[in-house]
Protein backbone atom coordinates (compact mmCIF):
# COMPACT_ATOMS: atom_id res chain seq x y z
CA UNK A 1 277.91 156.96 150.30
CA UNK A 2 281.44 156.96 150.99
CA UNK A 3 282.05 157.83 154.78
CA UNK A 4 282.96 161.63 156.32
CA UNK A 5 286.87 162.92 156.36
CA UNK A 6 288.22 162.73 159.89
CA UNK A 7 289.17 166.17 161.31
CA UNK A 8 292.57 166.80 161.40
CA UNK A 9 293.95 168.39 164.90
CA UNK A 10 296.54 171.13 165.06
CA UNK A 11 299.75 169.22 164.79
CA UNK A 12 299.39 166.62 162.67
CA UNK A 13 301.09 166.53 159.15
CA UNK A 14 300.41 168.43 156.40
CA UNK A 15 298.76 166.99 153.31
CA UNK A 16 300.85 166.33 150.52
CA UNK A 17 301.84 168.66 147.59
CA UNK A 18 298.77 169.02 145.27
CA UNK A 19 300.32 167.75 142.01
CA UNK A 20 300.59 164.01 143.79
CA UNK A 21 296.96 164.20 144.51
CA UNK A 22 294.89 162.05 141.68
CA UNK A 23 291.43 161.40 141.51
CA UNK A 24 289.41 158.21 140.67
CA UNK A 25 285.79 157.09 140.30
CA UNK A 26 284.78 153.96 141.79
CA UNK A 27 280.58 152.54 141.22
CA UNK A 28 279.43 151.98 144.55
CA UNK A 29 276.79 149.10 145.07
CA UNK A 30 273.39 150.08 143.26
CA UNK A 31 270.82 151.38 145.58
CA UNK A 32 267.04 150.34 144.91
CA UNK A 33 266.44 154.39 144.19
CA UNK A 34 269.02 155.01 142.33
CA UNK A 35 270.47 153.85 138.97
CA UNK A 36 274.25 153.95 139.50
CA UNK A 37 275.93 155.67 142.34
CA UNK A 38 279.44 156.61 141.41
CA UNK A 39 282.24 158.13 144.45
CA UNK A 40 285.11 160.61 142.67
CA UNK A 41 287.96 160.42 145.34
CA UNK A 42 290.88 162.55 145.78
CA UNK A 43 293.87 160.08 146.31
CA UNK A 44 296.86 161.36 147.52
CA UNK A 45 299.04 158.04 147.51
CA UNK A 46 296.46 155.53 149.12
CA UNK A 47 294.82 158.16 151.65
CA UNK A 48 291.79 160.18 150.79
CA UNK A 49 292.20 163.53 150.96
CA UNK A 50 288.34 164.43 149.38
CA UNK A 51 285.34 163.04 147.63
CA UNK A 52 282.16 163.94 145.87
CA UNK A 53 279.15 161.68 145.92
CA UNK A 54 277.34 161.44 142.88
CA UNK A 55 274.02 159.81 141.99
CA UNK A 56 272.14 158.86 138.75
CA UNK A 57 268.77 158.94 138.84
CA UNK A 58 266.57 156.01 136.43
CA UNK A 59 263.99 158.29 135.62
CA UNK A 60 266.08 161.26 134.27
CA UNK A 61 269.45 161.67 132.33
CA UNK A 62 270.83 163.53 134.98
CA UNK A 63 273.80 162.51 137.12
CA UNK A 64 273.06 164.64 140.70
CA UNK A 65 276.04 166.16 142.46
CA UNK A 66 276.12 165.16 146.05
CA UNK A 67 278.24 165.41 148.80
CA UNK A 68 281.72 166.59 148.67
CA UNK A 69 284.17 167.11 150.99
CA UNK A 70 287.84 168.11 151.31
CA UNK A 71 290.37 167.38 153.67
CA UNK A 72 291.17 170.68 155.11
CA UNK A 73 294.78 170.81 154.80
CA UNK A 74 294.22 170.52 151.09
CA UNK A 75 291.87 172.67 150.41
CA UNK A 76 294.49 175.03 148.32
CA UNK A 77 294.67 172.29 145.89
CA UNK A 78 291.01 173.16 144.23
CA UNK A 79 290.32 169.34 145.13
CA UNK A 80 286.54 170.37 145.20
CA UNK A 81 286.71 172.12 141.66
CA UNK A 82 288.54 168.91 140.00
CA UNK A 83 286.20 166.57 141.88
CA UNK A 84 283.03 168.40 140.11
CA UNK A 85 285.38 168.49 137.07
CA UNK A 86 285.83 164.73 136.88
CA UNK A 87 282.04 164.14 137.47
CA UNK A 88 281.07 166.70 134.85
CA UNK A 89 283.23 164.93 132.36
CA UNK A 90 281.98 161.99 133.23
CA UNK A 91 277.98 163.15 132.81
CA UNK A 92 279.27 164.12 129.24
CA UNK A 93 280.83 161.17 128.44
CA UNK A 94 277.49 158.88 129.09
CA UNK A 95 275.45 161.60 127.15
CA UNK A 96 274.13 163.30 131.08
CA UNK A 97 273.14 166.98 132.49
CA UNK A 98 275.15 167.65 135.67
CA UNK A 99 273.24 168.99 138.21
CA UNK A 100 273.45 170.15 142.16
CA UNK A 101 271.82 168.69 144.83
CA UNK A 102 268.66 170.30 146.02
CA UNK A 103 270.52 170.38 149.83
CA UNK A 104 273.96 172.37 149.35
CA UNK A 105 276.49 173.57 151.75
CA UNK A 106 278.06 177.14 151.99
CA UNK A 107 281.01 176.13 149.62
CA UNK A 108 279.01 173.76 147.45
CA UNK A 109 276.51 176.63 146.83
CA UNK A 110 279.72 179.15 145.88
CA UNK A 111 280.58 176.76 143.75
CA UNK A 112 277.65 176.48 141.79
CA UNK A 113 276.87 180.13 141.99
CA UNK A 114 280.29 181.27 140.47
CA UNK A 115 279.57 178.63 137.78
CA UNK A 116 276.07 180.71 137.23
CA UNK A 117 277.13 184.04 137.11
CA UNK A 118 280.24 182.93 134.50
CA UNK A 119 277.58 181.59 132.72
CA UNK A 120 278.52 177.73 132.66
CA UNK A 121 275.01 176.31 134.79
CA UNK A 122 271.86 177.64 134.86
CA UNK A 123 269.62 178.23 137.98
CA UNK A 124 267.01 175.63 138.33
CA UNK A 125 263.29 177.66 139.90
CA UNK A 126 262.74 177.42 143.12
CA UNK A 127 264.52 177.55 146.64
CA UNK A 128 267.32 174.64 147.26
CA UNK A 129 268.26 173.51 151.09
CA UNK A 130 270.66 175.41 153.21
CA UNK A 131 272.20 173.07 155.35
CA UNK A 132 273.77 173.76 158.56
CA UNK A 133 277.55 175.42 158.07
CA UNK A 134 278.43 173.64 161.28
CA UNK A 135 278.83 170.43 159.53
CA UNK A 136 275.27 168.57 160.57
CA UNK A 137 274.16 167.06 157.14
CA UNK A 138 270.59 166.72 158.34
CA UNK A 139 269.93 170.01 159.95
CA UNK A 140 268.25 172.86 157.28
CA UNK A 141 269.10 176.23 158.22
CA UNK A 142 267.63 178.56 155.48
CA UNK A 143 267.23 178.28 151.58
CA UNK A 144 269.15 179.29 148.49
CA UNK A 145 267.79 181.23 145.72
CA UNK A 146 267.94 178.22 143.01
CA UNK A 147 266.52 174.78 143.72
CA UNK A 148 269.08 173.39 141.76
CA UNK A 149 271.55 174.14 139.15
CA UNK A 150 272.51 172.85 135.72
CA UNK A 151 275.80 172.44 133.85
CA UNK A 152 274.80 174.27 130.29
CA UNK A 153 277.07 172.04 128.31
CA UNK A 154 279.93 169.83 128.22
CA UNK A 155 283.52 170.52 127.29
CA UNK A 156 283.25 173.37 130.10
CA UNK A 157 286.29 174.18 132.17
CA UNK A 158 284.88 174.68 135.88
CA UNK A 159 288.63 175.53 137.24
CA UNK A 160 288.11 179.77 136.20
CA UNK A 161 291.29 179.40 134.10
CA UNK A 162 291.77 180.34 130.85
CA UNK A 163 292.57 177.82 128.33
CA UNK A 164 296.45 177.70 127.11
CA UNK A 165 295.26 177.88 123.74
CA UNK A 166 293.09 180.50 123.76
CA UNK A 167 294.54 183.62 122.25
CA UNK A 168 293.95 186.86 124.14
CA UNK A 169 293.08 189.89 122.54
CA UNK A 170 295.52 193.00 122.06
């Protein structure tokens, strides 16, 4: 699990323009309860500037959203959006459903929600795990309304933009 974004203190530099900002995937070590675990980082140069853990389990042909977390001074560059982006394509590409973690944050659960209600993922029964808006990964503070959620298909653009090619109607 790749480690948590130091804070940035009033003063310090802003991040760099968004169009410099590339991301990667790297395969972490395997971990005995899980299949492949694969990190999507938001490079801006050599610094991180964001990530988004993801996790394949052996027993399913899913690939499991994780954590993900953005630098705060980039935040306006939809880092979070293109990280799920590169993991979804990714899931596609080795023939997986994308789906959230059971335990979701305040902005990973408004991510996944807008996805829902444009009708991209589908809502998983059950109740998923609020965690703490604070920023303590292991506290629960409430539930959501979906255990988890599903990417519906592939070749789905997450960003809410519409496609350059797509004609609009007069």
């Amino acid at each position: 699990m790749s480690p948590r974004l130091p804070r940035k203190r009033l003063g310090q530099p802003e991040a760099p323009a968004c169009a410099a900002i590339r991301i990667v995937s790297t395969h972490e070590e395997p971990d005995p309860n899980w299949d492949n675990a694969i990190t999507f980082r938001a490079m801006s140069g050599a610094t991180q500037v964001g990530y988004l853990d993801t996790y394949r389990y052996p027993d399913k042909s899913w690939l499991k959203s994780g954590l993900v977390e953005v630098d705060p001074n980039a935040r306006r560059c939809k880092l979070g959006t293109r990280l799920y982006m590169a993991a979804a394509d990714y899931a596609c590409r080795e023939g997986l459903e994308m789906v959230s973690d059971t335990y979701r944050t305040e902005f990973s659960e408004g991510f996944w929600d807008k996805q829902r209600k444009r009708g991209r993922a589908a809502c998983l029964p059950g109740e998923g795990h609020r965690l703490d808006p604070g920023g303590d990964m292991d506290k629960v503070v409430g539930t959501w309304p979906c255990e988890r959620y599903k990417l519906k298909r592939c070749e789905v653009d997450l960003s809410g933009h519409r496609s350059p090619h797509r004609r609009r109607r007069k």
